[in-house]
C-alpha atoms as a PDB file:
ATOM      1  CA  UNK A   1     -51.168 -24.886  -7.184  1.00  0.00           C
ATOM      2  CA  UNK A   2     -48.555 -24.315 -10.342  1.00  0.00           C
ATOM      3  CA  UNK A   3     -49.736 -20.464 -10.271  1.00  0.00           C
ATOM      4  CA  UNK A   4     -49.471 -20.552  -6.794  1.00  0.00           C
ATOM      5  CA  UNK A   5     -45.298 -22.089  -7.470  1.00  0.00           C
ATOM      6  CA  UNK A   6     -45.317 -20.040 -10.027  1.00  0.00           C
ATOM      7  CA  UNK A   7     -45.986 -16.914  -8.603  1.00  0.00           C
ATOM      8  CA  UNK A   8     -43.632 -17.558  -5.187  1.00  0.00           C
ATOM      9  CA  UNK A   9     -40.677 -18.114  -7.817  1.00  0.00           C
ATOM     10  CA  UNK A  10     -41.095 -14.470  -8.891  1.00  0.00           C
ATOM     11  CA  UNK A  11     -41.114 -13.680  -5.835  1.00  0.00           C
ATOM     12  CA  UNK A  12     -38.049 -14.772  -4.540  1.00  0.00           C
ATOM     13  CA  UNK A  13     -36.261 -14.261  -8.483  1.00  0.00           C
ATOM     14  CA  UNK A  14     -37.450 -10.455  -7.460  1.00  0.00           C
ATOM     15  CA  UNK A  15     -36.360 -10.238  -4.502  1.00  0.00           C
ATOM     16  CA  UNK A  16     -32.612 -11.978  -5.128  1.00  0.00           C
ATOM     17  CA  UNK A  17     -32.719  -9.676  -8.228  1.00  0.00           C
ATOM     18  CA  UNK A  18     -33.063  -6.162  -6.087  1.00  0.00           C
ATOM     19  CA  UNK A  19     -31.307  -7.456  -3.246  1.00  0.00           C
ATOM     20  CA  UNK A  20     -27.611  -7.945  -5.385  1.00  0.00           C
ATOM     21  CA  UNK A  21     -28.418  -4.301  -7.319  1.00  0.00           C
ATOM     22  CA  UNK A  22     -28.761  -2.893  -4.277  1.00  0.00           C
ATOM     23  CA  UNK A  23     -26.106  -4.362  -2.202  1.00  0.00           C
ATOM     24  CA  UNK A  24     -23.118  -1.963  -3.113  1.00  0.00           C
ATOM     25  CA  UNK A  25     -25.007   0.537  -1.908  1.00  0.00           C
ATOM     26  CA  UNK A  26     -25.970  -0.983   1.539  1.00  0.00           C
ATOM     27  CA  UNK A  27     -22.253  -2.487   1.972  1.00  0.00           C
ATOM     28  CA  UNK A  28     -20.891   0.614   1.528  1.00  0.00           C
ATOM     29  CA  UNK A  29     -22.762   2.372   3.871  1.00  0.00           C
ATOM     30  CA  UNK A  30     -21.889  -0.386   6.136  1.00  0.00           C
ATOM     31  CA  UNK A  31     -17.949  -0.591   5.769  1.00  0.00           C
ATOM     32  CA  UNK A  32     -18.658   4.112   6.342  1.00  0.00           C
ATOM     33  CA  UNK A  33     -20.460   3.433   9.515  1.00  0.00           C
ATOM     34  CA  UNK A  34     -17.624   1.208  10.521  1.00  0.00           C
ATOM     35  CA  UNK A  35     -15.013   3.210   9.234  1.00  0.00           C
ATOM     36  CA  UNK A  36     -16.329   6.012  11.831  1.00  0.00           C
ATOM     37  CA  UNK A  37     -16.736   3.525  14.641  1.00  0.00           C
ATOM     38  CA  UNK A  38     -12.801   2.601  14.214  1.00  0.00           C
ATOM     39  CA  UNK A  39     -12.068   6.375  13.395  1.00  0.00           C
ATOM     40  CA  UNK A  40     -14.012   7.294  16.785  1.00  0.00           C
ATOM     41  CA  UNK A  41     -12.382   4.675  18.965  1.00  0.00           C
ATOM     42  CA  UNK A  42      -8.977   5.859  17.653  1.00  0.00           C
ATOM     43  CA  UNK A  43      -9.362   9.781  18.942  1.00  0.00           C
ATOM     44  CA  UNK A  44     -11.069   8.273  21.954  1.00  0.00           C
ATOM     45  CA  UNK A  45      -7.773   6.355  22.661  1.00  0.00           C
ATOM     46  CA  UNK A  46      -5.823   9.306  21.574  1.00  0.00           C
ATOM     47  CA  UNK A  47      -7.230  11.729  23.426  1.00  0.00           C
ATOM     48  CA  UNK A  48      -6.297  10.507  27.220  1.00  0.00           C
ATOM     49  CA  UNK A  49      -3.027  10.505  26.289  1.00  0.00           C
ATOM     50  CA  UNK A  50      -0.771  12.532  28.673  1.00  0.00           C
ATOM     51  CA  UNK A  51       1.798  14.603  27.096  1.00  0.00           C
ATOM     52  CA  UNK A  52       4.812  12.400  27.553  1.00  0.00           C
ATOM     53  CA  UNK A  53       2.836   9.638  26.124  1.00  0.00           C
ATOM     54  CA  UNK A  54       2.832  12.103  22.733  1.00  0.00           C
ATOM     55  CA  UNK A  55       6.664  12.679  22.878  1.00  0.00           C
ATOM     56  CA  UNK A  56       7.053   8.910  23.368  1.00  0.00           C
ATOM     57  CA  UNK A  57       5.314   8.188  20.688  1.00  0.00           C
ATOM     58  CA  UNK A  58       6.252  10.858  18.344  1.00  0.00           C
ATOM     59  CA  UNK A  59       9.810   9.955  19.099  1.00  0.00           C
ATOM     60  CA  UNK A  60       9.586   6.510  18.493  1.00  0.00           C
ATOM     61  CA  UNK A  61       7.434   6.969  14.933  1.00  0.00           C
ATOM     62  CA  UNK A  62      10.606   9.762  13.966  1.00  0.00           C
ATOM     63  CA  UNK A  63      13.232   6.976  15.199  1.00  0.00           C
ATOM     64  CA  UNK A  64      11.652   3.988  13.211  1.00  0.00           C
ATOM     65  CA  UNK A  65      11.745   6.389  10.010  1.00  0.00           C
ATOM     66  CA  UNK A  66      15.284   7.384  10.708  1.00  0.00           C
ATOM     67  CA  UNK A  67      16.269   4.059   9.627  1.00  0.00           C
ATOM     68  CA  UNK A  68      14.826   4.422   6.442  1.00  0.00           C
ATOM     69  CA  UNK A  69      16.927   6.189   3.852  1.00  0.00           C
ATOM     70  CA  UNK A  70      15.127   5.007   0.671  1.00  0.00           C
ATOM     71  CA  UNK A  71      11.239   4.006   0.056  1.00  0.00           C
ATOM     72  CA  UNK A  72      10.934   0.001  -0.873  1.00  0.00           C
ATOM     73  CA  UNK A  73       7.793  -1.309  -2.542  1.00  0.00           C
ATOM     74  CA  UNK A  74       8.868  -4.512  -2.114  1.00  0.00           C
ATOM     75  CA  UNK A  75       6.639  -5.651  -5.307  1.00  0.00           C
ATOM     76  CA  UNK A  76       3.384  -4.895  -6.296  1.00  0.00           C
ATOM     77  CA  UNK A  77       1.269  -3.558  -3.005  1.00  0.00           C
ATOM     78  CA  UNK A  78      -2.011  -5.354  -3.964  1.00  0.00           C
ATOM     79  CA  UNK A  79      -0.502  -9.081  -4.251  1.00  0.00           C
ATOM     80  CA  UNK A  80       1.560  -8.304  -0.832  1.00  0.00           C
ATOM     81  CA  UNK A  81       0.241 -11.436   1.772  1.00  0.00           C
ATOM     82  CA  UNK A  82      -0.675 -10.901   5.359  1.00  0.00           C
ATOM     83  CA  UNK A  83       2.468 -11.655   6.325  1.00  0.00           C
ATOM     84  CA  UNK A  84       2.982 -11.698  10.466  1.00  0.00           C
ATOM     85  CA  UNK A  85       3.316  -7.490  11.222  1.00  0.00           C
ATOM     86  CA  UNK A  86       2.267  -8.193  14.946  1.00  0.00           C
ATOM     87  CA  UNK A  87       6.104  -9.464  15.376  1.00  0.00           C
ATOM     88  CA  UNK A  88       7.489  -6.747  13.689  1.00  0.00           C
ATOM     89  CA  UNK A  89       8.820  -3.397  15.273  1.00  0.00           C
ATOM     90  CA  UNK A  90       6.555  -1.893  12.474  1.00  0.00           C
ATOM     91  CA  UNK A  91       3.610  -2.807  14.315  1.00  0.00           C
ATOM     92  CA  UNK A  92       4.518  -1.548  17.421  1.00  0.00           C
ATOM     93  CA  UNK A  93       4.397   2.059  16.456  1.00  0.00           C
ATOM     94  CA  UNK A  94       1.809   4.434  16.198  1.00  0.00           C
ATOM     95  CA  UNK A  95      -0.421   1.636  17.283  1.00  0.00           C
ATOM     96  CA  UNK A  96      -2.226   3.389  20.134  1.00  0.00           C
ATOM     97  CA  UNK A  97      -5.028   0.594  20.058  1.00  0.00           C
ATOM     98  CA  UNK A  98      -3.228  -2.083  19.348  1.00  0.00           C
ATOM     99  CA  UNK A  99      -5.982  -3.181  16.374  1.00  0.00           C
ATOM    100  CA  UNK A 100      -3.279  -1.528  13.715  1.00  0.00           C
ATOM    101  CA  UNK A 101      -4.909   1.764  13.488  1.00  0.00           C
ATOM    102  CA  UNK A 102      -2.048   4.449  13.063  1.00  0.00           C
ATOM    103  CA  UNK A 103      -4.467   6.990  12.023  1.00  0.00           C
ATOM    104  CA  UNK A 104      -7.171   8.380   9.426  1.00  0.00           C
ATOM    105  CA  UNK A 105      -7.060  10.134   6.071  1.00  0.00           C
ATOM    106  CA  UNK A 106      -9.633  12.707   4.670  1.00  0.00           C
ATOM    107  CA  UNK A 107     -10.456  14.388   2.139  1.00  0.00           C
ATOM    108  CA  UNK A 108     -13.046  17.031   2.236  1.00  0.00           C
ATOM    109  CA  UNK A 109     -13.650  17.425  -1.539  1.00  0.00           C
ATOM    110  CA  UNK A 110     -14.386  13.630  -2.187  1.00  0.00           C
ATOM    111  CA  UNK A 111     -16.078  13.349   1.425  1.00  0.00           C
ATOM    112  CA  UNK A 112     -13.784  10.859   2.495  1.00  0.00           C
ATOM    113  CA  UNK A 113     -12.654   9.897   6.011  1.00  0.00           C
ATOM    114  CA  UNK A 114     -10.924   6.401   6.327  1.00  0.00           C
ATOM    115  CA  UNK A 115      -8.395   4.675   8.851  1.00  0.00           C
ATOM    116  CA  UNK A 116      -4.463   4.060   7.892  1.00  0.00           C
ATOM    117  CA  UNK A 117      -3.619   0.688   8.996  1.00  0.00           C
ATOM    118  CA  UNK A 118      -0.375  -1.040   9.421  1.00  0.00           C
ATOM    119  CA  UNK A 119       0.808  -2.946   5.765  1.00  0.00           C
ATOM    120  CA  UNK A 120      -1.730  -3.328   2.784  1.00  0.00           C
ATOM    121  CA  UNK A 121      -2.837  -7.212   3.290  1.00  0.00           C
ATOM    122  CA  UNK A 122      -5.804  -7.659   1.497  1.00  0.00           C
ATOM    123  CA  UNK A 123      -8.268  -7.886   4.313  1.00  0.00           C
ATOM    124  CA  UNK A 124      -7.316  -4.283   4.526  1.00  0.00           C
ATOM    125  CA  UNK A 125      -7.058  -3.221   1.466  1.00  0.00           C
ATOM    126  CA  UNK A 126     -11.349  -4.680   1.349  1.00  0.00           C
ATOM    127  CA  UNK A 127     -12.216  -2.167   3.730  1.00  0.00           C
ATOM    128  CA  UNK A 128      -9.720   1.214   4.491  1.00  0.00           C
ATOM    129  CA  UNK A 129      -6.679   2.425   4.036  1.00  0.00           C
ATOM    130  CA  UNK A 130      -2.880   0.985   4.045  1.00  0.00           C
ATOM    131  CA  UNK A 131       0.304   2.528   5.186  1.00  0.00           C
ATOM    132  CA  UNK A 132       2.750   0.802   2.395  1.00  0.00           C
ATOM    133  CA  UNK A 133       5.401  -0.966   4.613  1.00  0.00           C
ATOM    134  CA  UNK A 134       8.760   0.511   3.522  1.00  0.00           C
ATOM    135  CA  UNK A 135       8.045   3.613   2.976  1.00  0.00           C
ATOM    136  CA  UNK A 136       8.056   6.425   5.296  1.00  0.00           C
ATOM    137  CA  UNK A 137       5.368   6.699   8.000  1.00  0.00           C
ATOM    138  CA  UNK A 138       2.827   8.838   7.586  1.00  0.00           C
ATOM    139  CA  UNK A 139       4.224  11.593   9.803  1.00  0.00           C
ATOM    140  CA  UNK A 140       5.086  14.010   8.348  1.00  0.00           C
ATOM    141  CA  UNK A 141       8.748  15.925   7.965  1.00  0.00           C
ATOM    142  CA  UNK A 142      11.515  16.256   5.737  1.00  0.00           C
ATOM    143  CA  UNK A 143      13.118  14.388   3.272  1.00  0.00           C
ATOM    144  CA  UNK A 144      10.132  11.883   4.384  1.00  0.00           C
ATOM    145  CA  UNK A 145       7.381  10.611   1.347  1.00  0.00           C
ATOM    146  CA  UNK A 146       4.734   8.158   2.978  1.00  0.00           C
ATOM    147  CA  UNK A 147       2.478   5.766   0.228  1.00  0.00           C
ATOM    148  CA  UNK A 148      -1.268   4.846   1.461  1.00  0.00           C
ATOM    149  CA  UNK A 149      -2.780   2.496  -0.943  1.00  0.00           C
ATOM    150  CA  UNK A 150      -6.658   1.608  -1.264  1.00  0.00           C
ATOM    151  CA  UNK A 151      -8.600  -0.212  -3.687  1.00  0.00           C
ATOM    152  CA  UNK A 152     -11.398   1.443  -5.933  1.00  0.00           C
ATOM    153  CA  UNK A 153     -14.302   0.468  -8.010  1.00  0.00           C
ATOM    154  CA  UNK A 154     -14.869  -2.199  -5.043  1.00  0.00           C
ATOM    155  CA  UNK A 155     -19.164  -2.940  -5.203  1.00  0.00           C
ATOM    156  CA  UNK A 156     -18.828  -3.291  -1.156  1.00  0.00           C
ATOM    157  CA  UNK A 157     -17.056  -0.231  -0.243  1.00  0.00           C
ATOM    158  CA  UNK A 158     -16.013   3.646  -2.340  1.00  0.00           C
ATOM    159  CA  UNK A 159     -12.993   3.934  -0.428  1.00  0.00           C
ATOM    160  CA  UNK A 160     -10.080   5.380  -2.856  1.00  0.00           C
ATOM    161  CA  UNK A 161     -13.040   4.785  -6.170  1.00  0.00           C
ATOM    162  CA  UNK A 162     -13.254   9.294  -6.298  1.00  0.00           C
ATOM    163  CA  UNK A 163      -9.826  10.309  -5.805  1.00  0.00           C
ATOM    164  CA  UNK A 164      -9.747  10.540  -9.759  1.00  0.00           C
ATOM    165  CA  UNK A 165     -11.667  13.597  -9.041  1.00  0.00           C
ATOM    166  CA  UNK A 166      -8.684  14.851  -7.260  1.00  0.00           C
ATOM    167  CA  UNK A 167      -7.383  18.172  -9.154  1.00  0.00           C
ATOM    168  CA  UNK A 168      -3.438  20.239  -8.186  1.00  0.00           C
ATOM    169  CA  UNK A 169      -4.262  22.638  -5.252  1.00  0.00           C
ATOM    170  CA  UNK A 170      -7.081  20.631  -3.475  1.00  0.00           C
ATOM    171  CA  UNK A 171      -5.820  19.180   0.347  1.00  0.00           C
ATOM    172  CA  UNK A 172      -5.279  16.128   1.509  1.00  0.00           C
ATOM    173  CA  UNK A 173      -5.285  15.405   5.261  1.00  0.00           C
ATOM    174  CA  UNK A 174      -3.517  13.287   8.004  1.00  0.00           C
ATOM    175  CA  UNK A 175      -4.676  12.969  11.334  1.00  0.00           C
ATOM    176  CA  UNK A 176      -1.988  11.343  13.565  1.00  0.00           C
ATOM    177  CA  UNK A 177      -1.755  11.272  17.442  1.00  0.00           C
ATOM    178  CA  UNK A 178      -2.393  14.759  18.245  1.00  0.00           C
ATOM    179  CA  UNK A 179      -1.953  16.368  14.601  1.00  0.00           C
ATOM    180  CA  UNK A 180      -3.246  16.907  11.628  1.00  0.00           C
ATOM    181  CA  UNK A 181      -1.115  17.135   8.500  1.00  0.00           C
ATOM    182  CA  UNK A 182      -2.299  18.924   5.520  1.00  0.00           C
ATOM    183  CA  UNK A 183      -1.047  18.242   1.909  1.00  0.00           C
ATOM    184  CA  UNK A 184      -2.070  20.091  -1.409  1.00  0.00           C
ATOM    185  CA  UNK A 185      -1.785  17.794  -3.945  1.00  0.00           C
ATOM    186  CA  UNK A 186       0.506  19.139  -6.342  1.00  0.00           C
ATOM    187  CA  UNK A 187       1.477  15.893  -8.522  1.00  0.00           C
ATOM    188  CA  UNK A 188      -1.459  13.288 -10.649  1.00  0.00           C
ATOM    189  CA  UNK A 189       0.161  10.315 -12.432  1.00  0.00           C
ATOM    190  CA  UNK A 190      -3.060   8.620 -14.182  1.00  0.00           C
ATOM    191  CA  UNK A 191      -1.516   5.297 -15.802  1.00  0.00           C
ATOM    192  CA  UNK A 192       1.550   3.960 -14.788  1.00  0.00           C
ATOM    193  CA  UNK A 193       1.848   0.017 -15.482  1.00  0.00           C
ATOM    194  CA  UNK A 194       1.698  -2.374 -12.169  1.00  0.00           C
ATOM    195  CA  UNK A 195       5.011  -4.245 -13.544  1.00  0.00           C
ATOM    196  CA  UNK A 196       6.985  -0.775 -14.430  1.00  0.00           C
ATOM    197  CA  UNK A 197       8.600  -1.125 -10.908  1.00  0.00           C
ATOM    198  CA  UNK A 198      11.472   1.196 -11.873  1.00  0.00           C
ATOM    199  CA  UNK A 199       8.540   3.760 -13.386  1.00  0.00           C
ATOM    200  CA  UNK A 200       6.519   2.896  -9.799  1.00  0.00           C
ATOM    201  CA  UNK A 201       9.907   3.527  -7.908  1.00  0.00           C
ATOM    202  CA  UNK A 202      11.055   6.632  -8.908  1.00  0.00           C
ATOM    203  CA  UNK A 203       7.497   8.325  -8.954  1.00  0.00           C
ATOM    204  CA  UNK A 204       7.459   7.144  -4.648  1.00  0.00           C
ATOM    205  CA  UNK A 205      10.702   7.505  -3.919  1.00  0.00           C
ATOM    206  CA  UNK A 206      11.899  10.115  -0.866  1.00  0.00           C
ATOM    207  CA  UNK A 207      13.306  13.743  -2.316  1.00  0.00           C
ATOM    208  CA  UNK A 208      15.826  15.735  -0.465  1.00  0.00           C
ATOM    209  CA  UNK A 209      14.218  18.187   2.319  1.00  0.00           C
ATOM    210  CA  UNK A 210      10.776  17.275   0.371  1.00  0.00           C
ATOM    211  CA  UNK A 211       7.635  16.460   2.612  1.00  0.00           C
ATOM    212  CA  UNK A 212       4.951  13.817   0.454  1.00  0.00           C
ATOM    213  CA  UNK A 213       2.391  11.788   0.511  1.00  0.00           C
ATOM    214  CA  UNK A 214       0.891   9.414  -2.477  1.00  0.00           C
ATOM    215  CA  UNK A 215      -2.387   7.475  -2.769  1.00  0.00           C
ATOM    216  CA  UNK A 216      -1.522   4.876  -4.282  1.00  0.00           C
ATOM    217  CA  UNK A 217      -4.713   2.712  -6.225  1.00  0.00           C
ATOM    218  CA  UNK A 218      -5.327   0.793  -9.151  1.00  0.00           C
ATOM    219  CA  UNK A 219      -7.049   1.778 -12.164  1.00  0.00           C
ATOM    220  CA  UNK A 220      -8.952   0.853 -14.535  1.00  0.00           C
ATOM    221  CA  UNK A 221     -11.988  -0.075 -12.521  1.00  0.00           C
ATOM    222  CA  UNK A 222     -12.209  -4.060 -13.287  1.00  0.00           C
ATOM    223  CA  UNK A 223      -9.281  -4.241 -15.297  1.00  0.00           C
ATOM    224  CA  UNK A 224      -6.531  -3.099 -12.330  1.00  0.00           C
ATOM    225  CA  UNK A 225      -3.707  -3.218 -15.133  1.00  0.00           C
ATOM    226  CA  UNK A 226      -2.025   0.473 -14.188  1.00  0.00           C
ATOM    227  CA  UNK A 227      -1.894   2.417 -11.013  1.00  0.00           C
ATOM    228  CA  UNK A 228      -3.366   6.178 -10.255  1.00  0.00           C
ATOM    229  CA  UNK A 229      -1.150   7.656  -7.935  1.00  0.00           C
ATOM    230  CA  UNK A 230      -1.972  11.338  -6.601  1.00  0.00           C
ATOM    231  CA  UNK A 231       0.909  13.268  -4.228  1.00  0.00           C
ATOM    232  CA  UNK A 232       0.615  16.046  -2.165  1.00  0.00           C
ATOM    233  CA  UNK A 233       2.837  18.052  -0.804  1.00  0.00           C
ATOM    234  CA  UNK A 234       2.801  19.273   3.057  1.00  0.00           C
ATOM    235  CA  UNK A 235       1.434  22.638   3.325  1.00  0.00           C
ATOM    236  CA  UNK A 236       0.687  24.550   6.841  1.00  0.00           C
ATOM    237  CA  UNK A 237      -2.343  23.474   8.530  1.00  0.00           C
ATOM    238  CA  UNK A 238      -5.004  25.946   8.272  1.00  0.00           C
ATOM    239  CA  UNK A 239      -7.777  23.876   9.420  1.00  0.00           C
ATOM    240  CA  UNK A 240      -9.959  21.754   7.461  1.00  0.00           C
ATOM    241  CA  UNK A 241     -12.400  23.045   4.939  1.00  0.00           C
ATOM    242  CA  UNK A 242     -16.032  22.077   4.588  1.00  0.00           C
ATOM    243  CA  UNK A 243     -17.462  21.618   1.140  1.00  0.00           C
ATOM    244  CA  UNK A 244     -20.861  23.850   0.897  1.00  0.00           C
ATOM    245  CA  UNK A 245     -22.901  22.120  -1.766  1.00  0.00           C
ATOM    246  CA  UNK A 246     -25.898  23.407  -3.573  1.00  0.00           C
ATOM    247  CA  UNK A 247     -29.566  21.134  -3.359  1.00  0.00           C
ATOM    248  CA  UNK A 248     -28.987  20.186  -7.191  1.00  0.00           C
ATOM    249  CA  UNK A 249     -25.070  20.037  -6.706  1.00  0.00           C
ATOM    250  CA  UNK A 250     -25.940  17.157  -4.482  1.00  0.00           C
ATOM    251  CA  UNK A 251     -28.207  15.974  -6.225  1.00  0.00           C
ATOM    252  CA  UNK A 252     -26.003  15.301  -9.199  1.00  0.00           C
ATOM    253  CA  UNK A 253     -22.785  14.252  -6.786  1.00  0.00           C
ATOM    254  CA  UNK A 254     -25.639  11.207  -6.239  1.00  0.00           C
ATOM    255  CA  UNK A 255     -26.303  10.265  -9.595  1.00  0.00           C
ATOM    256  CA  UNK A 256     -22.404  10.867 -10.341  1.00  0.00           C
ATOM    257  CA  UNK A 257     -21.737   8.220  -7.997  1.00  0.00           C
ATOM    258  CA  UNK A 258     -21.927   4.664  -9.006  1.00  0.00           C
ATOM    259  CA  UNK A 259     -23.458   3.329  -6.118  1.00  0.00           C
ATOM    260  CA  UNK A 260     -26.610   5.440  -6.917  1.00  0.00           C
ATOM    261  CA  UNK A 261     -26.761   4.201 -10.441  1.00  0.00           C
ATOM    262  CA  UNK A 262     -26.525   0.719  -9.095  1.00  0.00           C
ATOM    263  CA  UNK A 263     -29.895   1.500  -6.735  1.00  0.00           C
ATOM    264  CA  UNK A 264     -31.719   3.545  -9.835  1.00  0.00           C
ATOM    265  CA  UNK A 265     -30.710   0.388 -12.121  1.00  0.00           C
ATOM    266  CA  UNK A 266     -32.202  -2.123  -9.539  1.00  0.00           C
ATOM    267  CA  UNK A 267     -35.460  -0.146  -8.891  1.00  0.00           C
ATOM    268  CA  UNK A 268     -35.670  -0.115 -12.642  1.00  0.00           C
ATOM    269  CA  UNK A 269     -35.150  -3.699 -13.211  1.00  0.00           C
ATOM    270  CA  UNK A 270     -37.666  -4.355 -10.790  1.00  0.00           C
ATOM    271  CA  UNK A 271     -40.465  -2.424 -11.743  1.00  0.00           C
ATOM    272  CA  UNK A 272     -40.041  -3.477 -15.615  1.00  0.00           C
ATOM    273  CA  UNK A 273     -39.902  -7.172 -14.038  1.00  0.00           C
ATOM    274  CA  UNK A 274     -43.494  -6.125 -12.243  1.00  0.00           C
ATOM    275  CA  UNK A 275     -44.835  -4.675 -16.093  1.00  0.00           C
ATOM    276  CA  UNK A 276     -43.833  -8.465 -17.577  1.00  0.00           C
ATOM    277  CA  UNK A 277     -45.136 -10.479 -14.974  1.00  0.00           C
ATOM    278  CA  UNK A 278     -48.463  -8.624 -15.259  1.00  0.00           C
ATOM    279  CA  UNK A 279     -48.417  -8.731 -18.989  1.00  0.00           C
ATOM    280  CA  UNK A 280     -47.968 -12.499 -19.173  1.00  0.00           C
ATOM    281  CA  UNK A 281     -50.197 -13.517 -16.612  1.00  0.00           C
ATOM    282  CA  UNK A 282     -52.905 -11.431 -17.483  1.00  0.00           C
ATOM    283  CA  UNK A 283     -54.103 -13.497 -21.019  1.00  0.00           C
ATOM    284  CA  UNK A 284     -54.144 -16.434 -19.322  1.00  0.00           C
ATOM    285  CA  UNK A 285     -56.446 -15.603 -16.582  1.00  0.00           C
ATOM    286  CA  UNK A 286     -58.396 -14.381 -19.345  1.00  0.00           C
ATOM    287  CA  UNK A 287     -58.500 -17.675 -20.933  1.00  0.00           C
ATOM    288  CA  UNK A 288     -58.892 -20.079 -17.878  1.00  0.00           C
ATOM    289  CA  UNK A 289     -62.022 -17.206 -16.971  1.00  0.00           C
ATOM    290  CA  UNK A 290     -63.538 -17.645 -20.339  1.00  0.00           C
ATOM    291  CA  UNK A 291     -62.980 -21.242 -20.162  1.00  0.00           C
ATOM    292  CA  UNK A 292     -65.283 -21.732 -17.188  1.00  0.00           C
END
């Protein structure tokens, strides 16, 4: 009976063991399966739209910027509350669906496709993309500089966890109503302090006839003391490239990424847990054998 207990207690110890190494792996293929679901119902929504519905919209989005003359941050974007946007004229643009969808981001050479939401509460912030209320909307223009902020290093989703990988010249893309706005990023700021506001400020801040946008995250992974922040600057839409990658460039893109190493650890773990459980066990069914 005590092997029996015994042996069940493994069991489960093994089984809690691989199933918190391997959940970053399986939450983050969760949050990108519902990232495309949202992304999908977006240009579904989008795409019965009648062509005065676009100049409504458009005009609207341009009007609510108009008012804007200088980009707020209003403190630091990660410790901004829920707040109440559904009251707020802010929500009421670009919000097609009415779930706070204004659009989605991607980048080809990361392979990353996310939706912008309204504001960067934190229920956001855990699973896409958020437009930084009081800055410019993400629509592109001039004299306009829009701020999307994402967490990364997150164990339940990648979201903005590669954009270090980001280098000047590669393109950044905006997919709003019936565009898409393309953005070479031309500016990397590594490690700027969360409490420098005035350092924060001027790095966001709108530039005469200038068209940017910033991604706006916090680094280092655990530590969140500084904040990455990578620009672009609008460039004419060319359509969007497609990465071709090599069997072993793959390959190594997978081990590269955390998520893997957190599923190699796990099976690791787990099969030297196996090894010791056989190694202990085995001298005592020896004994008890011998005993008889």
């Amino acid at each position: 009976m005590k092997r029996k207990l015994s042996g069940l207690f493994f069991g489960l110890l093994f089984l809690t063991g691989l199933g918190i190494l391997c959940y970053p792996t399986l939450s983050d293929q969760w949050n990108t399966y519902r990232q495309n679901q949202l992304i999908t119902t977006y240009e579904e929504a989008v795409s019965v739209l009648e062509p005065e519905d676009y100049s409504r919209e458009w005009e609207a989005a341009r009007a609510f910027d108009a008012q804007l003359t200088r980009n707020n941050l209003y403190g630091d974007v990660f410790g901004e509350g829920e707040g109440d946007l559904e009251e707020t004229e802010y929500w009421k643009v670009l919000n097609i669906s009415g779930d706070g969808v204004m659009g989605y981001l991607s980048i080809p050479k990361i392979n990353l496709k996310l939706s912008i939401y309204h504001g960067t509460g934190e229920a956001i912030l855990q699973t896409g993309v958020g437009h930084l209320n009081g800055t410019k909307l993400p629509i592109g223009g001039e004299s306009t500089h829009s701020v999307l902020a994402a967490h990364r290093g997150l164990p339940s989703a990648r979201l903005f966890t590669d954009i270090d990988q980001l280098y000047k010249g590669d393109r950044i893309y905006i997919h709003i109503l019936d565009e898409t706005l393309a953005y070479e990023v031309d500016q990397i700021l590594p490690m700027i302090d969360k409490d420098d506001m005035a350092a924060l400020e001027e790095a966001l801040q709108i530039e005469e006839g200038k068209d940017y946008i910033t991604l706006f995250t916090c680094t280092p992974y655990g530590v969140n003391s500084h904040r990455l922040l990578v620009r672009g600057s609008r460039v004419a839409y060319e359509g969007e490239e497609e990465i071709i990658s090599t069997p072993v460039e793959t390959m190594l893109e997978a081990v590269q990424n955390y998520y893997m190493i957190y599923l190699i650890l796990g099976l690791t773990v787990t099969i030297l847990m196996i090894l010791i459980m056989k190694f202990l066990f085995r001298p005592r069914r020896r004994k008890e054998k011998g005993g008889e």
